[in-house]
Every structure is written in C-alpha cells, then in structure tokens.
PDB file of N, CA and C in Angstrom:
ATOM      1  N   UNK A   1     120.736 189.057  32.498  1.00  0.00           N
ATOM      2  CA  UNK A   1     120.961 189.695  33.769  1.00  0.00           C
ATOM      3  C   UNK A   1     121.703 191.004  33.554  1.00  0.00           C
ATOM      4  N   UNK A   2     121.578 192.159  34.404  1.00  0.00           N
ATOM      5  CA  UNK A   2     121.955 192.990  34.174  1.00  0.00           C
ATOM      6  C   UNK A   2     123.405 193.638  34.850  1.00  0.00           C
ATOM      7  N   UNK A   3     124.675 193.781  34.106  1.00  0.00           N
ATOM      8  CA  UNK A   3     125.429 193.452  34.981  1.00  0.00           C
ATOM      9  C   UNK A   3     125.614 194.809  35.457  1.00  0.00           C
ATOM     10  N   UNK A   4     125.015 195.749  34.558  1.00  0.00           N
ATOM     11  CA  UNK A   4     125.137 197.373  35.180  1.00  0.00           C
ATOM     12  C   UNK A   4     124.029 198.204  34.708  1.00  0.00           C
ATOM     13  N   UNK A   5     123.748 199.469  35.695  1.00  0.00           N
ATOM     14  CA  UNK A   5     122.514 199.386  35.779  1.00  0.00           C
ATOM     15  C   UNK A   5     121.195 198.901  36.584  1.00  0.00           C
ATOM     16  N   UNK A   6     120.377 199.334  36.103  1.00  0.00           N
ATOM     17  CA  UNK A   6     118.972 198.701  37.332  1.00  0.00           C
ATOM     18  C   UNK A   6     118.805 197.056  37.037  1.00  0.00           C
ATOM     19  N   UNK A   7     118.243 196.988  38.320  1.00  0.00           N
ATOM     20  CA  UNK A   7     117.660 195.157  38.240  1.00  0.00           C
ATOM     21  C   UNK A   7     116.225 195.369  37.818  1.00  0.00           C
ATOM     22  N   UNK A   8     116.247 193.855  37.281  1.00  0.00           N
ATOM     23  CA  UNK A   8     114.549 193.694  36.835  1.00  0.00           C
ATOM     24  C   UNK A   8     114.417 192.145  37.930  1.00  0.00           C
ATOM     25  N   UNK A   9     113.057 192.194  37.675  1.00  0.00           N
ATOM     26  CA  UNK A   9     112.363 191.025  38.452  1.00  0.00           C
ATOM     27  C   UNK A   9     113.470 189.543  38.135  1.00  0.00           C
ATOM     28  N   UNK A  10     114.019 189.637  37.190  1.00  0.00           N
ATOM     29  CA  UNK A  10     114.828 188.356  36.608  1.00  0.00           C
ATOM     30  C   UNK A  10     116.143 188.458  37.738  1.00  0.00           C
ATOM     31  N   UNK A  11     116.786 189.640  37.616  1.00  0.00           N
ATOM     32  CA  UNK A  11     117.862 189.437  38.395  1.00  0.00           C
ATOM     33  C   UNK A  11     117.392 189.268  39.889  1.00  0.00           C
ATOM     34  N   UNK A  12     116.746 189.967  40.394  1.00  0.00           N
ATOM     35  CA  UNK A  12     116.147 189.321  41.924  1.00  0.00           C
ATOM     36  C   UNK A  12     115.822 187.996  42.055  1.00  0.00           C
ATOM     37  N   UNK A  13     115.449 187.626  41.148  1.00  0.00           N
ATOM     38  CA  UNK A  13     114.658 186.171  41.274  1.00  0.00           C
ATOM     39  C   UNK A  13     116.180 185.477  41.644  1.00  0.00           C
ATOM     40  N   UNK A  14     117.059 185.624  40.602  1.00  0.00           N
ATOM     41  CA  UNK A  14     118.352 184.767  40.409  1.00  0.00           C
ATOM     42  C   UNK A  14     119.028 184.853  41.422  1.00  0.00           C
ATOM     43  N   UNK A  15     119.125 186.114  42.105  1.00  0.00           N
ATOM     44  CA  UNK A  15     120.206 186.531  43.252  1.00  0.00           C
ATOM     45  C   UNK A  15     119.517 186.086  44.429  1.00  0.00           C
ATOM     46  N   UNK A  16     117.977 185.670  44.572  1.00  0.00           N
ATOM     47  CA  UNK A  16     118.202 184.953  45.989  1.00  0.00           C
ATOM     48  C   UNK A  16     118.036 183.423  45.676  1.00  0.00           C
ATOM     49  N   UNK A  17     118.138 182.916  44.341  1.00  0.00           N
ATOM     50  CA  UNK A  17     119.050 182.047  44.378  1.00  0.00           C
ATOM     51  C   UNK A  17     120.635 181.413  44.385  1.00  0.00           C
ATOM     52  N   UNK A  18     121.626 182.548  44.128  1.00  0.00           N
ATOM     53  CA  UNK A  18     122.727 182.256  43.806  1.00  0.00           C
ATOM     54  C   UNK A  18     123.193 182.781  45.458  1.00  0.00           C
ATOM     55  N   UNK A  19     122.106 183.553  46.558  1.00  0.00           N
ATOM     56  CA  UNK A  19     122.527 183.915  47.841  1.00  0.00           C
ATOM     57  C   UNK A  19     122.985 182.487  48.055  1.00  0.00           C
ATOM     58  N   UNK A  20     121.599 181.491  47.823  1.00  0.00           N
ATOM     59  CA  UNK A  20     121.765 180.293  48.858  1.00  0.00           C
ATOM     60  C   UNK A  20     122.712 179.537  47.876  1.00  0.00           C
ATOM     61  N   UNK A  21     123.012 179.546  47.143  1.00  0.00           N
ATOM     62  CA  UNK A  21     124.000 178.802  46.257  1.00  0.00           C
ATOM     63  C   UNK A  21     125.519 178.729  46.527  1.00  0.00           C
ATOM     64  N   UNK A  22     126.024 179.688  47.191  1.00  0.00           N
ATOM     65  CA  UNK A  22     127.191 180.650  47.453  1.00  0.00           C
ATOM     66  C   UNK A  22     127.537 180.261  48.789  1.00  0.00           C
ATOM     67  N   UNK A  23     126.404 179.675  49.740  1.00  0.00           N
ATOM     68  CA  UNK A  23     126.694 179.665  50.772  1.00  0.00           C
ATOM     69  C   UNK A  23     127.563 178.284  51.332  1.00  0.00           C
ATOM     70  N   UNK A  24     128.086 177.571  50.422  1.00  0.00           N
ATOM     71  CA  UNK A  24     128.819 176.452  50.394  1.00  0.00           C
ATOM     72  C   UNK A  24     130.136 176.566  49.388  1.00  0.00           C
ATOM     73  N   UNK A  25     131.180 175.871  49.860  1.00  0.00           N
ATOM     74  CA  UNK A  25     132.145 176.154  49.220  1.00  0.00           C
ATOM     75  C   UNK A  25     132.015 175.542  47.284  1.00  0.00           C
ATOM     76  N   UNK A  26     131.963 174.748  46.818  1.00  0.00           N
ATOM     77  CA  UNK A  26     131.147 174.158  46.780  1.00  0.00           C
ATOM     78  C   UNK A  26     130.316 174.891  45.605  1.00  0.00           C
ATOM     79  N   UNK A  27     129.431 175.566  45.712  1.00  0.00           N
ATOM     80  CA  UNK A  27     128.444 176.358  44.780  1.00  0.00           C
ATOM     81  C   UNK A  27     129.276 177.746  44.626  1.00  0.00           C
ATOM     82  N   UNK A  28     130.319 178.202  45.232  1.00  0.00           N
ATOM     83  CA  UNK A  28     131.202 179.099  45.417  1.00  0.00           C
ATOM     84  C   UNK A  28     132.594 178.464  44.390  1.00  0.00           C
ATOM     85  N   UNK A  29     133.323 177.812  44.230  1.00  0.00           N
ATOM     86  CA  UNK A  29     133.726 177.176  43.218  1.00  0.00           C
ATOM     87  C   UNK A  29     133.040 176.982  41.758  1.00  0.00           C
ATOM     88  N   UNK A  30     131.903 176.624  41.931  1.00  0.00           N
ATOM     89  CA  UNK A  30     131.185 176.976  40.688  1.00  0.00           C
ATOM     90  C   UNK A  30     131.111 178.260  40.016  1.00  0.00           C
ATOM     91  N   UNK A  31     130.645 179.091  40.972  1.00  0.00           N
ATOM     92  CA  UNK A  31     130.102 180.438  40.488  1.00  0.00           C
ATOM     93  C   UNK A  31     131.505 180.712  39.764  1.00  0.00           C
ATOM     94  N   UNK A  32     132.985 180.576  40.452  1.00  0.00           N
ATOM     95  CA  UNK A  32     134.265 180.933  39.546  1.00  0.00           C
ATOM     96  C   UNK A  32     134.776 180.740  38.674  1.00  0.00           C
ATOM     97  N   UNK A  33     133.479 179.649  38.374  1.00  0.00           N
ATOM     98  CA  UNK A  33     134.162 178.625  36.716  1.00  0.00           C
ATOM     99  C   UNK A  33     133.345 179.575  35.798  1.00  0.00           C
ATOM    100  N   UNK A  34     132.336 180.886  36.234  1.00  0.00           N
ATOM    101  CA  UNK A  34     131.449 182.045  34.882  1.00  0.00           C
ATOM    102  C   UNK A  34     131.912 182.906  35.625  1.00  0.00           C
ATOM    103  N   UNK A  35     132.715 183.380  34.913  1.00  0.00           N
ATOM    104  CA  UNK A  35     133.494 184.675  35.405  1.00  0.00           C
ATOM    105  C   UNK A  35     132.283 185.671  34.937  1.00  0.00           C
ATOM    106  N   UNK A  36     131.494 186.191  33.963  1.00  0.00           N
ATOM    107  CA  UNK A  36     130.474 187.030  33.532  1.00  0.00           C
ATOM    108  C   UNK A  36     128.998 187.043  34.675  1.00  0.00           C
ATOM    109  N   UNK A  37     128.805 186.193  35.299  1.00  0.00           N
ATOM    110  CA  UNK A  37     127.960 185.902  36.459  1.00  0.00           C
ATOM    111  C   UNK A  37     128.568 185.956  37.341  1.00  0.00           C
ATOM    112  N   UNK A  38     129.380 185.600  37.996  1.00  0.00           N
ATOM    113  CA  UNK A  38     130.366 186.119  39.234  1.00  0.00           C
ATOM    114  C   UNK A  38     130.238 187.505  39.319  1.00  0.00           C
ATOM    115  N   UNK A  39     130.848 188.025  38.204  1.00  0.00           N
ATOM    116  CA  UNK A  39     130.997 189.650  38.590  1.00  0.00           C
ATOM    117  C   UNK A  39     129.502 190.401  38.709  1.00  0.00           C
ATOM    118  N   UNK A  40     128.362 189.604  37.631  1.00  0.00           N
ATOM    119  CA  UNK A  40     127.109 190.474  38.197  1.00  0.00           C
ATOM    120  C   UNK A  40     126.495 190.190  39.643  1.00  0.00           C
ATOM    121  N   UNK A  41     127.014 189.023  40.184  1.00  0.00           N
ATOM    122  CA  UNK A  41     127.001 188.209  41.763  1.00  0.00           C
ATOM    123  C   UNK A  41     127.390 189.598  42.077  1.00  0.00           C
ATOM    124  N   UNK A  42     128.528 189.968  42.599  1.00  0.00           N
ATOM    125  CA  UNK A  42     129.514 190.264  43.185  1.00  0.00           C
ATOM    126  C   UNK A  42     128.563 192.006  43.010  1.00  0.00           C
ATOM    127  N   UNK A  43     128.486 192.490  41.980  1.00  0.00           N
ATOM    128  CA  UNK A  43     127.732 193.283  41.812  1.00  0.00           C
ATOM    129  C   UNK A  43     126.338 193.894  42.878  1.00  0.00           C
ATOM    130  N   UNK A  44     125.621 193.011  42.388  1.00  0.00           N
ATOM    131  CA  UNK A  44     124.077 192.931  43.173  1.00  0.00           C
ATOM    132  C   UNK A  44     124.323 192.524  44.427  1.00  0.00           C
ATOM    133  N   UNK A  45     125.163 191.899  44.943  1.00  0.00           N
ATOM    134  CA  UNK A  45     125.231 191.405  46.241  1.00  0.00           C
ATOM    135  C   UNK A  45     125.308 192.538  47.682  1.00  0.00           C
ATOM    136  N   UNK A  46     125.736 193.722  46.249  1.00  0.00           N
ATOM    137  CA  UNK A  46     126.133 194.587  47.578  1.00  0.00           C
ATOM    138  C   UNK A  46     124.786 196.022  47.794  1.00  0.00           C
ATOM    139  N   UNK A  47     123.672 195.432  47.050  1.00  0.00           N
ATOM    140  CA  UNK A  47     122.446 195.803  47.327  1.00  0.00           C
ATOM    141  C   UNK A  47     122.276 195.605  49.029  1.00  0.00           C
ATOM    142  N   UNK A  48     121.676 196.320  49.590  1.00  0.00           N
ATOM    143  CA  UNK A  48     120.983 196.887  51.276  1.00  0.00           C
ATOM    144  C   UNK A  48     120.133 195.087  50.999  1.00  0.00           C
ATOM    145  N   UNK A  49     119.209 195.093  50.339  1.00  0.00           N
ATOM    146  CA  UNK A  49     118.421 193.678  50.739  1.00  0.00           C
ATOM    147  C   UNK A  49     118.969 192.343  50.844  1.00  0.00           C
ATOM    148  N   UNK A  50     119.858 192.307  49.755  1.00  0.00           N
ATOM    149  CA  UNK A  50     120.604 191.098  49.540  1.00  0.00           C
ATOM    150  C   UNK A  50     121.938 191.312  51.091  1.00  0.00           C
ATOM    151  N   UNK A  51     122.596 192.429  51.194  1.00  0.00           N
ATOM    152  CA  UNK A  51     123.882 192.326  52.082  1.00  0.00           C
ATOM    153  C   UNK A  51     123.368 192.174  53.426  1.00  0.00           C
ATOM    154  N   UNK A  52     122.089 192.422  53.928  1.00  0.00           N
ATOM    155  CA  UNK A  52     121.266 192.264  54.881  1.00  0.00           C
ATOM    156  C   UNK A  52     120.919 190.757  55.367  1.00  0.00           C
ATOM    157  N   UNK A  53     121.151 189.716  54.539  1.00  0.00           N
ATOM    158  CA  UNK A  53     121.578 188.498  54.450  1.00  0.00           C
ATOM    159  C   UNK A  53     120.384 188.025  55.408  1.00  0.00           C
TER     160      UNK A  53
END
C-alpha cells in the first residue's frame, strides 16, 4: 500500500474495505494495534471519494 504518493487499484480496493471496517469501535481498535496501516488509513481517507462517505 502506498503510504505516500499516488494510489493504485490495491489501495482503493483496501480502503473501501477498511471504510466499513472502521465503522465500529471495534475494527477501530484494531486498526491501532498497525500503526503503519493506520497512518496510510488516516492518509487516503482524506481523499474527496472516500471523505464523501
């Protein structure tokens, strides 16, 4: 995944899974136990398609 820089088809795929993943406390606790995926979360999230929710 790309944590900087452009996305490829891989990171889209992942991020509208980790949207619905996130949306519970729960899968949100998880994501904090990979700090290296969190931050590319946290990253991409603030893409127009993804923050458009």
């Amino acid at each position: 995944m790309a944590a900087r820089g452009p996305s490829d088809a891989a990171d889209l795929h992942a991020a509208s899974i980790i949207a619905y993943f996130v949306k519970v406390a729960d899968g949100q606790k998880l994501l904090a136990a990979f700090a290296d995926i969190q931050a590319w979360w946290e990253g991409i999230a603030k893409r127009p398609s993804l923050a458009a929710g």
